[in-house]
C-alpha atoms as a PDB file:
ATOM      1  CA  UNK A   1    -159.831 -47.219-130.521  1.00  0.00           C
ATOM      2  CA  UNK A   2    -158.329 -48.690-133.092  1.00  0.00           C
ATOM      3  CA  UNK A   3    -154.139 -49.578-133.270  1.00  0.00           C
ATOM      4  CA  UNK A   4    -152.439 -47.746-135.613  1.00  0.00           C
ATOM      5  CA  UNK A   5    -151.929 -49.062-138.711  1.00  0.00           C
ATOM      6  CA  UNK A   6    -154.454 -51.834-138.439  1.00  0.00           C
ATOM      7  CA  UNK A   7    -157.796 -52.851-137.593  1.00  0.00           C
ATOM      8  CA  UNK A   8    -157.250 -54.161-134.113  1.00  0.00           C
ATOM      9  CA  UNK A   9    -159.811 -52.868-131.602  1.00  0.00           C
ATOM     10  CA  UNK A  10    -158.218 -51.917-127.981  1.00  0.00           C
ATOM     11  CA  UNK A  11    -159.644 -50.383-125.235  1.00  0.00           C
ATOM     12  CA  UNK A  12    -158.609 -46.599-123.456  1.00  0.00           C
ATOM     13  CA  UNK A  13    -156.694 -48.124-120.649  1.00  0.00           C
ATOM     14  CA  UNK A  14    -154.592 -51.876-120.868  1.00  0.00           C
ATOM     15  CA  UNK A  15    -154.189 -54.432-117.236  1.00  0.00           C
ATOM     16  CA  UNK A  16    -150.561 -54.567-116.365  1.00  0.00           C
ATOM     17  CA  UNK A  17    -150.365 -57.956-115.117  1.00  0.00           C
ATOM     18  CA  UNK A  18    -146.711 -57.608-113.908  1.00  0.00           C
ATOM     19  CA  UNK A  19    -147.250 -58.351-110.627  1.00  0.00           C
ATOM     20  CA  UNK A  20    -149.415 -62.025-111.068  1.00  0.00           C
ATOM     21  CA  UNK A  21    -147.289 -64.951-109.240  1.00  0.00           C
ATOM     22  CA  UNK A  22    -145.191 -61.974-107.325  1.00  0.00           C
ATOM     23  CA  UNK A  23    -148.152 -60.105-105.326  1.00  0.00           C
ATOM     24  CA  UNK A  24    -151.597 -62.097-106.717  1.00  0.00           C
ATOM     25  CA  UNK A  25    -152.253 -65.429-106.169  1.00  0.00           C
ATOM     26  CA  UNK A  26    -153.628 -67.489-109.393  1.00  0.00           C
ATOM     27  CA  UNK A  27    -157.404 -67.268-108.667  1.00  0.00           C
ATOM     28  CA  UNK A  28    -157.095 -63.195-107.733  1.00  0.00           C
ATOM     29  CA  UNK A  29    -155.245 -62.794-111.228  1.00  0.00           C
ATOM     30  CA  UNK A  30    -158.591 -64.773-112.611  1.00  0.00           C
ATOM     31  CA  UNK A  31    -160.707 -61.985-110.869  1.00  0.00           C
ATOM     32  CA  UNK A  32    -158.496 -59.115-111.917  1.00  0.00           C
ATOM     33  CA  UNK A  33    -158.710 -60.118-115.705  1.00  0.00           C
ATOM     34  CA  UNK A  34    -162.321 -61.639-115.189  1.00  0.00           C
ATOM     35  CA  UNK A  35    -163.113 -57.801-114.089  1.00  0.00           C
ATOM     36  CA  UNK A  36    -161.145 -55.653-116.497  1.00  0.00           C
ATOM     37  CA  UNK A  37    -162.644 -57.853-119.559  1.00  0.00           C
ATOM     38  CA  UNK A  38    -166.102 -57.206-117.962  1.00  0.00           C
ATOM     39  CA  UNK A  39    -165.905 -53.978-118.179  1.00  0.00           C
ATOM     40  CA  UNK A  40    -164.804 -53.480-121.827  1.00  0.00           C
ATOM     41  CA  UNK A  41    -160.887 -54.173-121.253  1.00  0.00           C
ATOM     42  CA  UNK A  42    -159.389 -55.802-123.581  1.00  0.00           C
ATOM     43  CA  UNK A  43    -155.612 -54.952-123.614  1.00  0.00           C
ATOM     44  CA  UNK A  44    -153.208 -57.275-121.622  1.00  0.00           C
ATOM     45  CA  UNK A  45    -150.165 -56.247-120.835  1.00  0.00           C
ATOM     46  CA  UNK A  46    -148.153 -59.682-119.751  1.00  0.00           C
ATOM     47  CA  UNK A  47    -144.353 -57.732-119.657  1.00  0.00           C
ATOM     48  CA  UNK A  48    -142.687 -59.341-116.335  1.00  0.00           C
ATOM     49  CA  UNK A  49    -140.135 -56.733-116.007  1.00  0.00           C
ATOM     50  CA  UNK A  50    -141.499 -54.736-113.113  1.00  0.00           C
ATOM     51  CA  UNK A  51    -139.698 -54.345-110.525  1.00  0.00           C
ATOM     52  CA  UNK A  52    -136.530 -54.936-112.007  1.00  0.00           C
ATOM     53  CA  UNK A  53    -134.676 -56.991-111.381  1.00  0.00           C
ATOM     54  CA  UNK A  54    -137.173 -59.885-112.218  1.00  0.00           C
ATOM     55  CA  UNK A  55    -137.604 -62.723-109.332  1.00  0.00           C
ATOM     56  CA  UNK A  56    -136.117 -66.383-110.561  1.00  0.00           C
ATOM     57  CA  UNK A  57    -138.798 -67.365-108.262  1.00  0.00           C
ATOM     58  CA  UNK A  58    -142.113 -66.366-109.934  1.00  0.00           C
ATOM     59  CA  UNK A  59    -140.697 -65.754-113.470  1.00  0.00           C
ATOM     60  CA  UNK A  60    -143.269 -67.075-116.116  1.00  0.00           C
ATOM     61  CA  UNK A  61    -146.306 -67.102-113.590  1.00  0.00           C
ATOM     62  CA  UNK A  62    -147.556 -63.796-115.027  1.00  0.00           C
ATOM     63  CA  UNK A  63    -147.988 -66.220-118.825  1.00  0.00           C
ATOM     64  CA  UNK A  64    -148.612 -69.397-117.297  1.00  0.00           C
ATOM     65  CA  UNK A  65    -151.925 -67.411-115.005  1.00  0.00           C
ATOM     66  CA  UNK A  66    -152.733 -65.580-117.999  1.00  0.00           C
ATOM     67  CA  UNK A  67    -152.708 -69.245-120.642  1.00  0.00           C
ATOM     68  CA  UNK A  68    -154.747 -70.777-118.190  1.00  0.00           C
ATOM     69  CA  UNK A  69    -157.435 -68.169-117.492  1.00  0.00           C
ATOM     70  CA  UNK A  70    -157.607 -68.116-121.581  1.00  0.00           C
ATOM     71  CA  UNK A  71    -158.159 -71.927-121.851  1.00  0.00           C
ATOM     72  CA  UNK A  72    -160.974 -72.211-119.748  1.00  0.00           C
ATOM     73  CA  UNK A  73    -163.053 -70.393-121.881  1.00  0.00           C
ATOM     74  CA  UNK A  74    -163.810 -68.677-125.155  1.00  0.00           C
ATOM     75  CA  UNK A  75    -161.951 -65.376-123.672  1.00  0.00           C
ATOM     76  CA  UNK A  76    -158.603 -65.854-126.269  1.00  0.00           C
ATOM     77  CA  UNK A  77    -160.734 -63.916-129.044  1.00  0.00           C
ATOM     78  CA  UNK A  78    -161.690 -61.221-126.906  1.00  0.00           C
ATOM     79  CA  UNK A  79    -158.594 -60.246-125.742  1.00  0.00           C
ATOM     80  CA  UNK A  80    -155.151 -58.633-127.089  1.00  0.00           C
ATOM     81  CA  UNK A  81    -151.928 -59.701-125.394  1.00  0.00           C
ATOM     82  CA  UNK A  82    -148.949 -57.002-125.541  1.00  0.00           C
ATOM     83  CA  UNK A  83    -145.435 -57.668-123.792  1.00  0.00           C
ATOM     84  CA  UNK A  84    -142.401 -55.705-123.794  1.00  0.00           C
ATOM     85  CA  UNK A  85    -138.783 -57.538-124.208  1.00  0.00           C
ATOM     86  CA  UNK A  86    -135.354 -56.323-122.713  1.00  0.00           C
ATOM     87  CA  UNK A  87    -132.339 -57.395-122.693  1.00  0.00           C
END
């Protein structure tokens, strides 16, 4: 599937990764991505907003799990990251 009004390829279904630093330790959120990309995957959804309000305590761990899965490995061009912003 294509997103609209481009050429960007993105799978069916996306990962929520909300939860990574909150509920998932570092090297489960490596599995969880490790399988979704696997099996043909390729939409990341990094938005920490979930539940609200966010936890002081494990903000950022969703993007700093996520950077360092990426830079262990030639994974960065396989993947497209989406987030959501609120204010």
């Amino acid at each position: 599937h294509n997103l609209p009004h481009s050429s960007l390829e993105i799978s069916k279904i996306a990962l929520g990764t909300m939860t990574f630093g909150e509920q998932n330790t570092k090297q489960e959120a490596f599995s969880q991505l490790d399988f979704a990309l696997e099996r043909g995957v390729n939409l990341i959804d990094t938005a920490e907003m979930y539940p609200v309000p966010p936890s002081a305590k494990t903000q950022g761990k969703t993007e700093q799990y996520i950077g360092d899965w990426l830079s262990h490995s030639d994974k960065r061009q396989k993947v497209v990251l989406a987030t959501k912003v609120a204010g």
